[in-house]
Protein backbone atom coordinates (compact mmCIF):
# COMPACT_ATOMS: atom_id res chain seq x y z
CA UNK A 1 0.00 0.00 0.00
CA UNK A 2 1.42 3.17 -0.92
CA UNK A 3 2.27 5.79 2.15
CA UNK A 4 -0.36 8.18 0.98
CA UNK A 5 -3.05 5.70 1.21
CA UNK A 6 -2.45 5.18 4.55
CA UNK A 7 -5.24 6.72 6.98
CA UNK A 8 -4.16 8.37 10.02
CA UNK A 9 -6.68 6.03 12.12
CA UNK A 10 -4.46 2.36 10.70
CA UNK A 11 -0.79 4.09 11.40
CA UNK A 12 0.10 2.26 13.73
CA UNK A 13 -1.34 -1.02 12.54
CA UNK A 14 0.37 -0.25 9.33
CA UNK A 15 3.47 1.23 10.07
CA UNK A 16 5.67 -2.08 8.86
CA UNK A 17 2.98 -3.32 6.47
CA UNK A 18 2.73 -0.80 3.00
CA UNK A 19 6.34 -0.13 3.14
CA UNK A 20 7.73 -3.60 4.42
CA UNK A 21 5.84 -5.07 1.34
CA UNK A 22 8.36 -3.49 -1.29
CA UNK A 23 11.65 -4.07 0.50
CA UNK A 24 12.50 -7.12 2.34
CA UNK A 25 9.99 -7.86 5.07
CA UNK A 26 9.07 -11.41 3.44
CA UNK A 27 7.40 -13.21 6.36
CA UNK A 28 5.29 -12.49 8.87
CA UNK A 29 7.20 -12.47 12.28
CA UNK A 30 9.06 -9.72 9.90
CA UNK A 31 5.97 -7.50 9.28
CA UNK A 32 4.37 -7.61 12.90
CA UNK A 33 8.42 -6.76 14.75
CA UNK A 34 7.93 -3.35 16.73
CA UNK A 35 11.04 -2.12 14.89
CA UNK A 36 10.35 -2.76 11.26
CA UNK A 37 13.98 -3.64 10.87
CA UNK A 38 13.19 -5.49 7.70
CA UNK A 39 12.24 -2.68 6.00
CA UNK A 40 15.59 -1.24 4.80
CA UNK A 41 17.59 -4.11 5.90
CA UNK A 42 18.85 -4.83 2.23
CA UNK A 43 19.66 -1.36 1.42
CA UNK A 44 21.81 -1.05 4.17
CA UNK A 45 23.52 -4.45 3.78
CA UNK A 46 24.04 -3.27 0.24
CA UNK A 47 25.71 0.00 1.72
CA UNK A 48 27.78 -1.67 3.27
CA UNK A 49 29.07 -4.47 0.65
CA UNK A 50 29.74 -1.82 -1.40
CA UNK A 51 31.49 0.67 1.30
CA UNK A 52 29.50 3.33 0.68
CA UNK A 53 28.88 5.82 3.62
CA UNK A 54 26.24 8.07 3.17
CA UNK A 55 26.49 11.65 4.00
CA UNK A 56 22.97 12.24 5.52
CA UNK A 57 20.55 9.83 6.44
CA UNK A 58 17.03 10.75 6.47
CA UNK A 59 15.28 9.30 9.57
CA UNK A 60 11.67 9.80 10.13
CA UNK A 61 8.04 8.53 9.74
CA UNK A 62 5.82 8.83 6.39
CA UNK A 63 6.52 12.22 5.65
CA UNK A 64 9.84 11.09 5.27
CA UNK A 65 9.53 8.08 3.63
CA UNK A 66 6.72 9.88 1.19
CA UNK A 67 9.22 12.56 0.60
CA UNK A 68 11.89 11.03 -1.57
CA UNK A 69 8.67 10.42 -3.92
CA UNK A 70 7.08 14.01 -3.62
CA UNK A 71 10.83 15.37 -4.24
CA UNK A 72 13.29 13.35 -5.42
CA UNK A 73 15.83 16.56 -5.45
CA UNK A 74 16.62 16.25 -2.08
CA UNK A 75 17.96 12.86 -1.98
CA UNK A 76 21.44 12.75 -3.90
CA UNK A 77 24.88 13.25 -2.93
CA UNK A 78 25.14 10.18 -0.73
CA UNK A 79 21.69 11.15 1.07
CA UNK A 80 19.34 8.31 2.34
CA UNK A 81 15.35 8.19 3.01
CA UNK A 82 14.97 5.81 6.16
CA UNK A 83 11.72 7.38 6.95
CA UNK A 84 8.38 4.10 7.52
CA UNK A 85 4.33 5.42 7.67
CA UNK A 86 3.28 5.06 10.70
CA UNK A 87 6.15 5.04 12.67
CA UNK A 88 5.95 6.34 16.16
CA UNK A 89 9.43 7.68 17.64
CA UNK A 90 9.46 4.09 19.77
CA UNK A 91 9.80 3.01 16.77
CA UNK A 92 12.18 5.14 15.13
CA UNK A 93 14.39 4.67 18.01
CA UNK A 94 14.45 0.57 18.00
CA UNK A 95 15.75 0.54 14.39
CA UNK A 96 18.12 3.73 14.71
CA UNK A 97 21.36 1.62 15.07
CA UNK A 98 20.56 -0.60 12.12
CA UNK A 99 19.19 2.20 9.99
CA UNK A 100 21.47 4.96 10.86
CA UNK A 101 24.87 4.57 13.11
CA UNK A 102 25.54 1.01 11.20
CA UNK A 103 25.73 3.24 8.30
CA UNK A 104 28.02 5.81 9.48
CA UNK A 105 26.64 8.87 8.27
CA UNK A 106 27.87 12.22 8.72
CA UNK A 107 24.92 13.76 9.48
CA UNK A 108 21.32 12.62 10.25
CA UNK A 109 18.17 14.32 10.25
CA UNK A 110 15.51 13.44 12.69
CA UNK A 111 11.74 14.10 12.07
CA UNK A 112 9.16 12.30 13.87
CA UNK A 113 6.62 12.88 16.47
CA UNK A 114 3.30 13.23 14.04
CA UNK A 115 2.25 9.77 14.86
CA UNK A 116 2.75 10.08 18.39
CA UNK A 117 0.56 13.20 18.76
CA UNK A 118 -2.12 11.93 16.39
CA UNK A 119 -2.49 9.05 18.56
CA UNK A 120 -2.59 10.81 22.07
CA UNK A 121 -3.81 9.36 24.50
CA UNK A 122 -1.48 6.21 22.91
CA UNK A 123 1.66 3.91 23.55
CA UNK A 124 3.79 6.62 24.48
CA UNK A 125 3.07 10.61 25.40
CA UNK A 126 4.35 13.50 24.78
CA UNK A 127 7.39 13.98 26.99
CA UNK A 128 7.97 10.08 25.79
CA UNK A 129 8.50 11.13 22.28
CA UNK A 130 10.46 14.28 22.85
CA UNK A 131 12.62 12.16 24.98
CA UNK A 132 13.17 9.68 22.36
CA UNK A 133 13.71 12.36 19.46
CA UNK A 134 16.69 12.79 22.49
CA UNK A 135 17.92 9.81 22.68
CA UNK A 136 18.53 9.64 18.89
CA UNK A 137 20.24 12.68 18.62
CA UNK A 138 22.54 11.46 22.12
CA UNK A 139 23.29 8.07 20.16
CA UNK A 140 23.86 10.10 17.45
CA UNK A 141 26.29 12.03 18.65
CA UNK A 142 28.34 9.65 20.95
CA UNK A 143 28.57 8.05 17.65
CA UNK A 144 30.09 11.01 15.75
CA UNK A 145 27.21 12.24 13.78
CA UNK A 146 25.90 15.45 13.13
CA UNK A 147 22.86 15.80 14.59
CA UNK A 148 20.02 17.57 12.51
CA UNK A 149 16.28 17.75 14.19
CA UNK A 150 13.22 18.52 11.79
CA UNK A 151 10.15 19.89 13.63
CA UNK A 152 6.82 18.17 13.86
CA UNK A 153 4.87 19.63 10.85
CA UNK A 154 1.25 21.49 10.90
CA UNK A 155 -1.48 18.74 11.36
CA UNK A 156 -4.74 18.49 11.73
CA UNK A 157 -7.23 15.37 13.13
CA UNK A 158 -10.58 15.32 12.40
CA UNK A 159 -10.31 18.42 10.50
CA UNK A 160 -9.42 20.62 13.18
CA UNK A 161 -5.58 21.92 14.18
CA UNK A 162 -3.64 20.53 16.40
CA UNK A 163 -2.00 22.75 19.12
CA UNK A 164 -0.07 20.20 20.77
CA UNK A 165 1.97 20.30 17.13
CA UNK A 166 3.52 23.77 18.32
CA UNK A 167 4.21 22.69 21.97
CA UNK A 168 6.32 19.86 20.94
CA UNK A 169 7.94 22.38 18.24
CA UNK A 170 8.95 24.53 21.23
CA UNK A 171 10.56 21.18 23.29
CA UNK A 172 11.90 20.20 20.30
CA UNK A 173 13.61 23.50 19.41
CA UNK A 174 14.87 24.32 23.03
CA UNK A 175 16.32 20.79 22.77
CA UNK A 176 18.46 21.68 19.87
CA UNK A 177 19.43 24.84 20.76
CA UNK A 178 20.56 23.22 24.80
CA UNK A 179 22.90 20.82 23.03
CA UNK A 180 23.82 22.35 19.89
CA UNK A 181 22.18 20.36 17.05
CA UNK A 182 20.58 21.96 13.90
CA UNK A 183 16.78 22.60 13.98
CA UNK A 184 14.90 23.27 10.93
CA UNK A 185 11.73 24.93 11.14
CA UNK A 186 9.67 23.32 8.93
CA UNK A 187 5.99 24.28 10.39
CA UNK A 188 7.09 28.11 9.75
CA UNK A 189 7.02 28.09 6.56
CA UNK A 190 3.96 25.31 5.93
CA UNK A 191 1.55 26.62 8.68
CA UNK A 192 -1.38 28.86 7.07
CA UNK A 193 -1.80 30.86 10.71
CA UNK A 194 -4.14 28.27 12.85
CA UNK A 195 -1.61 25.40 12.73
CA UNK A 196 -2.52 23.48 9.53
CA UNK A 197 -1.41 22.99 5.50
CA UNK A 198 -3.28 24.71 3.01
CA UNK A 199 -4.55 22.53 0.73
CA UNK A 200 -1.94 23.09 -1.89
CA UNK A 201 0.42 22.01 0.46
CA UNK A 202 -1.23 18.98 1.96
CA UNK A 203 -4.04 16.87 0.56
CA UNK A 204 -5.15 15.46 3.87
CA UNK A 205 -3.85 17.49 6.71
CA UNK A 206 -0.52 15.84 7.43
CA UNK A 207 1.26 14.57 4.61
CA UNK A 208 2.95 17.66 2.29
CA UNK A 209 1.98 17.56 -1.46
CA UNK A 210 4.93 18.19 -3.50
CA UNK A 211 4.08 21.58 -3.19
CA UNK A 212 4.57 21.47 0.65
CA UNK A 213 8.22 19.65 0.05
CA UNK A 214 8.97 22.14 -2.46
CA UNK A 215 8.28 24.27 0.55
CA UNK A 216 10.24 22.32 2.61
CA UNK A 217 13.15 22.10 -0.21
CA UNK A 218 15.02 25.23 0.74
CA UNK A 219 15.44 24.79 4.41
CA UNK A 220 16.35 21.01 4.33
CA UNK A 221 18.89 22.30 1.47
CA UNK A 222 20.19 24.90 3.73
CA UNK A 223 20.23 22.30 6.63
CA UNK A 224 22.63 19.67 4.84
CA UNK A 225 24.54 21.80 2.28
CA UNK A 226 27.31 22.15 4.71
CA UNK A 227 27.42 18.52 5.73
CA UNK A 228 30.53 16.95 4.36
């Protein structure tokens, strides 16, 4: 199932399944692990064979994953979509070894935390997933990584904003700015004024059209251009 077809409602349920199918999740004990570790487990054993290190590695949930699709610009010169629909930042964190400090990037760039506010009251709250956007960027880091963290994007659920979006911008960004990583500020420049997307810019409240990455483009740009 494509990661635009994906409802908000079956994220979770879904976050292995729709991706996993495509890649290398080929039994079941694959599709139902917490992780989704099969998802890009050939890539990166490919990565390796072949000695390649990227230079960024894109780590997120289904805007991530949707975005090498919506613009394909933004991954080349050694950088990497390891972004899976659904994915809470549990998630993300279970599979960061395998899917990012395995690979040895220079730089990563986190960006997750929809899910887990969509989903609130759900497996983890909001101090949960702000602390496990920090432990990321900490692994990262002890690791030798450049840490780069993405905000949460405008959202809306059941057709109204969500607020708690900006509160976990602010954690986010005081985060990054207490430890020294990069923080790109992508809900500035997507947010219409009550904390959603425009239409143009999203078709269903959360995901970006490709006119909401080509919104996106110059900041992430900006963000990794220096990354070498």
């Amino acid at each position: 199932m494509p990661w635009r077809t994906i409802t908000i409602s079956a994220a979770l349920v879904l976050s292995v399944a729709g991706s996993a199918d495509v890649a290398s999740c080929v039994d079941a004990a694959d599709r139902r692990e917490f992780g989704g570790l099969c998802r890009y487990r050939q890539e990166n054993e490919a990565l390796l064979a072949a000695h390649k290190r990227p230079r960024v590695v894109m780590m997120g949930d289904s805007i991530t994953e949707g975005w090498i699709a919506g613009d394909p610009s933004i991954f080349r010169d050694g950088v990497v979509d390891r972004g899976i629909s659904g994915q809470i930042t549990a998630q993300m964190l279970v599979r960061f070894r395998q899917d990012v400090i395995d690979l040895k990037p220079l730089a990563v760039h986190i960006m997750g935390g929809t899910n887990d506010i969509l989903h609130l009251p759900g497996p983890v709250n909001m101090d949960q997933a702000v602390s496990n956007i920090r432990s990321m960027a900490e692994l990262a880091r002890a690791h030798g990584i450049r840490v780069i963290i993405g905000s949460v994007l405008p959202a809306t659920k059941g057709g109204s904003p969500m607020a708690t979006v900006a509160e976990m911008n602010r954690r986010l960004a005081a985060l990054a700015h207490s430890e020294g990583y990069a923080f790109v500020d992508y809900y500035r420049v997507l947010d219409k004024g009550d904390g959603s997307m425009g239409a143009a810019n999203s078709g269903d409240g959360v995901h970006p059209t490709e006119a909401g990455y080509a919104r996106m483009r110059p900041l992430a740009i900006k963000a990794i251009a220096d990354v070498r």
